[in-house]
N, C-alpha and C. Protein backbone atom coordinates (compact mmCIF):
# COMPACT_ATOMS: atom_id res chain seq x y z
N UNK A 1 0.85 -1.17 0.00
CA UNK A 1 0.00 0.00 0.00
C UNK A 1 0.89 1.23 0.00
N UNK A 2 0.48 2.29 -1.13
CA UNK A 2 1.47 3.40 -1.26
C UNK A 2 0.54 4.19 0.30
N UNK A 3 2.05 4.89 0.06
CA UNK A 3 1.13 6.12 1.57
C UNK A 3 0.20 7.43 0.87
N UNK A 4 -0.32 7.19 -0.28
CA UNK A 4 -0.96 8.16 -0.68
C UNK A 4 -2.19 7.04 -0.60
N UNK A 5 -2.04 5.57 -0.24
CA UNK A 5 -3.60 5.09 -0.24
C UNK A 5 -3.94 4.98 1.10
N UNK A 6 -3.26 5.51 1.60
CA UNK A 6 -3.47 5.34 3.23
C UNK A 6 -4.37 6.65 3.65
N UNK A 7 -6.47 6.51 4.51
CA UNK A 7 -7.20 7.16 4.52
C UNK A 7 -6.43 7.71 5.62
N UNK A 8 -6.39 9.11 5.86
CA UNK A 8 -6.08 9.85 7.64
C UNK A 8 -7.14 10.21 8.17
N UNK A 9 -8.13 10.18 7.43
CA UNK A 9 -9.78 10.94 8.73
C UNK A 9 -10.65 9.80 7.96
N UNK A 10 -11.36 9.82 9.10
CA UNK A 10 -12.87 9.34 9.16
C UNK A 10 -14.23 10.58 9.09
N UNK A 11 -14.69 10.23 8.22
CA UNK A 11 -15.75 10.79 7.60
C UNK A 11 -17.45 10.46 8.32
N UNK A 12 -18.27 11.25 8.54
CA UNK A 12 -19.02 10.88 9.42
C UNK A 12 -20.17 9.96 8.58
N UNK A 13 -20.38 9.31 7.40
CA UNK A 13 -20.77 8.44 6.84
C UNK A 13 -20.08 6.81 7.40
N UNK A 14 -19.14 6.69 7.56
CA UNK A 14 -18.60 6.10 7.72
C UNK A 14 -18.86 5.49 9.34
N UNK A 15 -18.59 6.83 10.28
CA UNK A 15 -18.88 6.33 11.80
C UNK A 15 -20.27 5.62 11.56
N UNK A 16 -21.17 6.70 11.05
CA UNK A 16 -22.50 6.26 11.07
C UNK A 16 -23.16 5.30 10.87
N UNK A 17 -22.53 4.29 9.71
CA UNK A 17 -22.07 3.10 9.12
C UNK A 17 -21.97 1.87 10.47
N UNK A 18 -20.91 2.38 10.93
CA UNK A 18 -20.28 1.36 12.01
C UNK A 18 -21.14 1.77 13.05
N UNK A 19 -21.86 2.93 13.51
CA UNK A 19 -23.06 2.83 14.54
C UNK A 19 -23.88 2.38 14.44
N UNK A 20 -24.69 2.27 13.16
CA UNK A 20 -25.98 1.48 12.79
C UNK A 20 -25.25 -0.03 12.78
N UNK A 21 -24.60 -0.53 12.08
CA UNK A 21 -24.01 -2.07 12.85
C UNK A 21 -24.08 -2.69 13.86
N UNK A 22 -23.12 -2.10 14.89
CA UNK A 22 -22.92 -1.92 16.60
C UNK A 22 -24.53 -1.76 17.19
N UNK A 23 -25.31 -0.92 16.83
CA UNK A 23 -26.95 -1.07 17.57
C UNK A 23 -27.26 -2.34 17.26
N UNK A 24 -27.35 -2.28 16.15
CA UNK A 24 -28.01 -3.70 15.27
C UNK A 24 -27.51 -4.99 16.32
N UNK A 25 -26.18 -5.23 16.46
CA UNK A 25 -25.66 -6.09 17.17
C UNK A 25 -26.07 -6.13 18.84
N UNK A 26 -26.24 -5.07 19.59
CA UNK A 26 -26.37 -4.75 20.73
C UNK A 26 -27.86 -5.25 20.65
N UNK A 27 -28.72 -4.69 20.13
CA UNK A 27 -30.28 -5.48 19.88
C UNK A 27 -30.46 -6.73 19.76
N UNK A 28 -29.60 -7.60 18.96
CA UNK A 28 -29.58 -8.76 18.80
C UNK A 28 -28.92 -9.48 20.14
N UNK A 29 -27.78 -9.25 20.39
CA UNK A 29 -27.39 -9.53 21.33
C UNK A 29 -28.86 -9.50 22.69
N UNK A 30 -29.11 -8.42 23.21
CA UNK A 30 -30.05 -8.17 24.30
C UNK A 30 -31.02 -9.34 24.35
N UNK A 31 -31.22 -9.41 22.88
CA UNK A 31 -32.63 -10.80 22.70
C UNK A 31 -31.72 -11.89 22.69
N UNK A 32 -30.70 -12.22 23.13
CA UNK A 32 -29.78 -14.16 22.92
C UNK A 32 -28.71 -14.15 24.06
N UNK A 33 -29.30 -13.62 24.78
CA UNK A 33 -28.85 -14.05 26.58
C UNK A 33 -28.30 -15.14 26.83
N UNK A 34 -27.07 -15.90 26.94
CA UNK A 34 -27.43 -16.91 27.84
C UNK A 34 -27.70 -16.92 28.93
N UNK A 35 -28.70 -17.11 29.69
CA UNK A 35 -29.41 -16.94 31.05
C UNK A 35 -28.13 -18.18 31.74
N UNK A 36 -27.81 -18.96 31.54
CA UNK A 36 -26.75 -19.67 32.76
C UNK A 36 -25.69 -18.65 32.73
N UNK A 37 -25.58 -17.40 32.01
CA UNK A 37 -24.12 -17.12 32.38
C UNK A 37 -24.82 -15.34 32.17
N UNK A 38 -25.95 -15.32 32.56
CA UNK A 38 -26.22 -14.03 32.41
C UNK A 38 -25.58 -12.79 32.72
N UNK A 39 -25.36 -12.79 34.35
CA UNK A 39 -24.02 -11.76 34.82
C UNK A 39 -23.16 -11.15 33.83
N UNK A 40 -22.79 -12.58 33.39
CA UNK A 40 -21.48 -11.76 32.77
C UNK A 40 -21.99 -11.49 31.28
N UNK A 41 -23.32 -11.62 30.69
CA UNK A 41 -23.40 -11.18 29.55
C UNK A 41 -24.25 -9.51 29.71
N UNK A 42 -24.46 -9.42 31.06
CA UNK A 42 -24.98 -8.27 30.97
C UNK A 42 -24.31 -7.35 31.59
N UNK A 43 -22.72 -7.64 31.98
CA UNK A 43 -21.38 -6.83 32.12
C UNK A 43 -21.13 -6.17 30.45
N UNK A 44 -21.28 -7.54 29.92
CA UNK A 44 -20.72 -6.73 28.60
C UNK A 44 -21.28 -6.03 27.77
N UNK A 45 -23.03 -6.51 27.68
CA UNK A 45 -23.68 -5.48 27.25
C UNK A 45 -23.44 -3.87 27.93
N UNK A 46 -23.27 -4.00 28.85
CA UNK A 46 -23.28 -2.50 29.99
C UNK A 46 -21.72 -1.87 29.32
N UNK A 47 -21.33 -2.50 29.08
CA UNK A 47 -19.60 -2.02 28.27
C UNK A 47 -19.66 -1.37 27.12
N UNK A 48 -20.18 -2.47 26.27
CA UNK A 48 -20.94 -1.85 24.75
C UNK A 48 -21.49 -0.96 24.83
N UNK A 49 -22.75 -0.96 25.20
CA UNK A 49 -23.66 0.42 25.65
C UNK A 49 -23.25 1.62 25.95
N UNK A 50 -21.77 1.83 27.15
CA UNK A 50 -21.31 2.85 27.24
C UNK A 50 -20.14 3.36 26.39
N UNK A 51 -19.47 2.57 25.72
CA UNK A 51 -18.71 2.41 24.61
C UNK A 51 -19.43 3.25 23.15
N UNK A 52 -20.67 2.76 23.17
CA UNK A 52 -21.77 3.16 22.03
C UNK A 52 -21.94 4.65 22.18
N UNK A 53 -22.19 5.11 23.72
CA UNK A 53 -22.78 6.34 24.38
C UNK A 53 -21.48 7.04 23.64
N UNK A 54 -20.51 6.91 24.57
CA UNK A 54 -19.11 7.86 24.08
C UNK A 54 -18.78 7.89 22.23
N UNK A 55 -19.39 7.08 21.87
CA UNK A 55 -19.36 7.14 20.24
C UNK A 55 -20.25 8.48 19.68
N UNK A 56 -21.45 8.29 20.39
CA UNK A 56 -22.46 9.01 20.12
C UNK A 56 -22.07 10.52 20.43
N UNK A 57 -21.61 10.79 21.57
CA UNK A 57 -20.65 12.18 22.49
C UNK A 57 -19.91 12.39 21.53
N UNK A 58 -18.79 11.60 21.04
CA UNK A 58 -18.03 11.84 19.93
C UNK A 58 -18.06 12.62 18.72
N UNK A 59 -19.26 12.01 17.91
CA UNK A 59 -19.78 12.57 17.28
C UNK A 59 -20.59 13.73 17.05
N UNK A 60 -21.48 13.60 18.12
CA UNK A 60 -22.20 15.19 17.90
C UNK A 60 -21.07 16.41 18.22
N UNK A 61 -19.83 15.60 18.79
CA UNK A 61 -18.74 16.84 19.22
C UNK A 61 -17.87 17.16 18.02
N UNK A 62 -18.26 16.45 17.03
CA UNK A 62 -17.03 16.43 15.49
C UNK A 62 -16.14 15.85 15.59
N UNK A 63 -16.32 14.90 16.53
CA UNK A 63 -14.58 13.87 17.06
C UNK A 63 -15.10 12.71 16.29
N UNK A 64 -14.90 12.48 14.91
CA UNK A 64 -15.31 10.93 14.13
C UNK A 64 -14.05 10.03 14.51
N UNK A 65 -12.68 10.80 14.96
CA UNK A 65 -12.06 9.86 14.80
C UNK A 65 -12.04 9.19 16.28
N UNK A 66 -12.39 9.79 17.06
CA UNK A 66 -12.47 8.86 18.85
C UNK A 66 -13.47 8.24 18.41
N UNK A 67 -14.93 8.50 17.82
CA UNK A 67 -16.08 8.32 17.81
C UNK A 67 -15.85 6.72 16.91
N UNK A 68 -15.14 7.15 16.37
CA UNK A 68 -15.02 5.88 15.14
C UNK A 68 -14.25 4.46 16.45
N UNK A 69 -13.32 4.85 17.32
CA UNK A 69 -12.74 4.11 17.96
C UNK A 69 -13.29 3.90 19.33
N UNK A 70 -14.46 4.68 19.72
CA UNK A 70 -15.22 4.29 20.56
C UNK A 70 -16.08 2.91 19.96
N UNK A 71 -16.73 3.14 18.86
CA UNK A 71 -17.73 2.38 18.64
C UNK A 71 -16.99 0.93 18.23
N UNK A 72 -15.92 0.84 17.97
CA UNK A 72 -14.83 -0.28 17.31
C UNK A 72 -14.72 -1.07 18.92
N UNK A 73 -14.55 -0.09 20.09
CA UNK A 73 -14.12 -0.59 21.06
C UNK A 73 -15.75 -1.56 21.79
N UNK A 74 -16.65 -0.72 21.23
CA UNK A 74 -18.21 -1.54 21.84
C UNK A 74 -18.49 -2.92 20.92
N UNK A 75 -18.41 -2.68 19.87
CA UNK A 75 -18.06 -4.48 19.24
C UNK A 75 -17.41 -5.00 19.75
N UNK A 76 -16.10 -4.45 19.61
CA UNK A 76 -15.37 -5.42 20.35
C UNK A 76 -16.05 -6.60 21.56
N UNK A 77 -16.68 -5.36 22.63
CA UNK A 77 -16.94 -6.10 23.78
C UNK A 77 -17.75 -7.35 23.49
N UNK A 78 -18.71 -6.94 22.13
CA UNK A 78 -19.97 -7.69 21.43
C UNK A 78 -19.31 -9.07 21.20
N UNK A 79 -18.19 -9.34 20.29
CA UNK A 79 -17.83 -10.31 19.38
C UNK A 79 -17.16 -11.21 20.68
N UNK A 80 -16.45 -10.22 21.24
CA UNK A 80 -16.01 -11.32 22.49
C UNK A 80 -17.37 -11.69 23.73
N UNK A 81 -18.37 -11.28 24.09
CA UNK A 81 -19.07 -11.93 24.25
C UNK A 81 -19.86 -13.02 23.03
N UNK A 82 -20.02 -12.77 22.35
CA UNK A 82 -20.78 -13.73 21.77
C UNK A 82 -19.14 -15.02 21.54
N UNK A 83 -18.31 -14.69 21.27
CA UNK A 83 -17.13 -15.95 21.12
C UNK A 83 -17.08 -16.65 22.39
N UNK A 84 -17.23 -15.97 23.85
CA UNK A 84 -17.45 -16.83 24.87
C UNK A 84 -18.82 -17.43 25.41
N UNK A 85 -19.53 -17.44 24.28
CA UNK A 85 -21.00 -18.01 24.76
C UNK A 85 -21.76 -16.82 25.45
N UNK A 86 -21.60 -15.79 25.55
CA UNK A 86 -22.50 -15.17 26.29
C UNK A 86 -23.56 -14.37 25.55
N UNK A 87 -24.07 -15.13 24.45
CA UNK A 87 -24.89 -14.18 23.72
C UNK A 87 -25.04 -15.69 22.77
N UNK A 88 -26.54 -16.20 22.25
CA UNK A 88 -26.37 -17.14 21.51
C UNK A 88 -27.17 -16.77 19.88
N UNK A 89 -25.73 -16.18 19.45
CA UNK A 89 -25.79 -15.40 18.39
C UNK A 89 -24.98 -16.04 16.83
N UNK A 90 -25.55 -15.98 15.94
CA UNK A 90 -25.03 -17.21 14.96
C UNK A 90 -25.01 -16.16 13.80
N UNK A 91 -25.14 -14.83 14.02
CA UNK A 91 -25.19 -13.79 12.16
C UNK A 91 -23.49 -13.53 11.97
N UNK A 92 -22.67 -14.25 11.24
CA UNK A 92 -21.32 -14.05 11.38
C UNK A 92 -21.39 -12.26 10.64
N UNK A 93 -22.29 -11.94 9.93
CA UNK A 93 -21.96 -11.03 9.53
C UNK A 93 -22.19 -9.27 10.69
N UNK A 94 -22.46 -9.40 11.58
CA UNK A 94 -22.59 -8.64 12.54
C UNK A 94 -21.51 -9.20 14.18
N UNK A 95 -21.06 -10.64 13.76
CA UNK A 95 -20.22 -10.80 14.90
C UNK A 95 -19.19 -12.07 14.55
N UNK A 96 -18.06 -11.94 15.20
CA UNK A 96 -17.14 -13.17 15.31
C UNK A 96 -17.21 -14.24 15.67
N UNK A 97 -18.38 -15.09 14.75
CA UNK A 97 -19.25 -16.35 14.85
C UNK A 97 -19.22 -16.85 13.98
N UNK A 98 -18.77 -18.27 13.92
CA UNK A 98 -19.27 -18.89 12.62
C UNK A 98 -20.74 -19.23 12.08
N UNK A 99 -21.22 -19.17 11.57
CA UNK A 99 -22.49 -19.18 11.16
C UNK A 99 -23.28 -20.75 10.73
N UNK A 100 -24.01 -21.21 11.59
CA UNK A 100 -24.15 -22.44 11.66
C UNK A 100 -25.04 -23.26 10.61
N UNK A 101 -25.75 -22.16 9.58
CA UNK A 101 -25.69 -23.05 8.42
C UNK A 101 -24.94 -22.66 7.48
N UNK A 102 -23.99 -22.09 7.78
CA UNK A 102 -22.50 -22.32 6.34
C UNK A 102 -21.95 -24.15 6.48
N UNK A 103 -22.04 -24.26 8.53
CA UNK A 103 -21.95 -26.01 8.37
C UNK A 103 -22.46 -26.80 7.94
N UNK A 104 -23.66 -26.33 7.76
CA UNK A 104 -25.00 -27.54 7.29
C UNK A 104 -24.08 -28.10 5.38
């Protein structure tokens, strides 16, 4: 990659992009609990959520680029709950799951 293809800002299409995702996921998530290990799936929702919030702060402040790395940081919490079972969530395309009829 030349360094003239290398992006330096984030554009607020883009955050906006990755916020409508991140809800999408947080919604889904909320509805696929695992209730034996609930605690800790509703630590991480509470992570995401405030992760999401500071995205949102971000943005209405013109900060896309925290805003962009806030909301990166609330998936995060998402994909690693759902990889440790705490969310029984199977859309690989919203999380770091394999998708259980690509096995079929």
């Amino acid at each position: 990659m030349s360094k003239r293809d290398v992006k330096k800002e984030i554009k607020a299409e883009k955050l906006n992009q990755y916020l409508m995702i991140s809800k999408k996921a947080v919604a889904m998530a909320e509805n696929a609990i695992n209730y034996e290990r609930e605690r800790d799936a509703l630590i991480v929702l509470d992570m995401a959520k405030r992760y999401l919030s500071d995205a949102e702060y971000f943005k209405r402040n013109g900060d896309y680029v925290n805003g962009f790395a806030a909301v990166n940081y609330a998936h995060g919490w998402l994909d690693a709950g759902a990889r440790l079972g705490l969310f029984d969530v199977h859309d690989n395309k919203l999380f770091v799951v394999d998708d259980e009829e690509e096995k079929a």
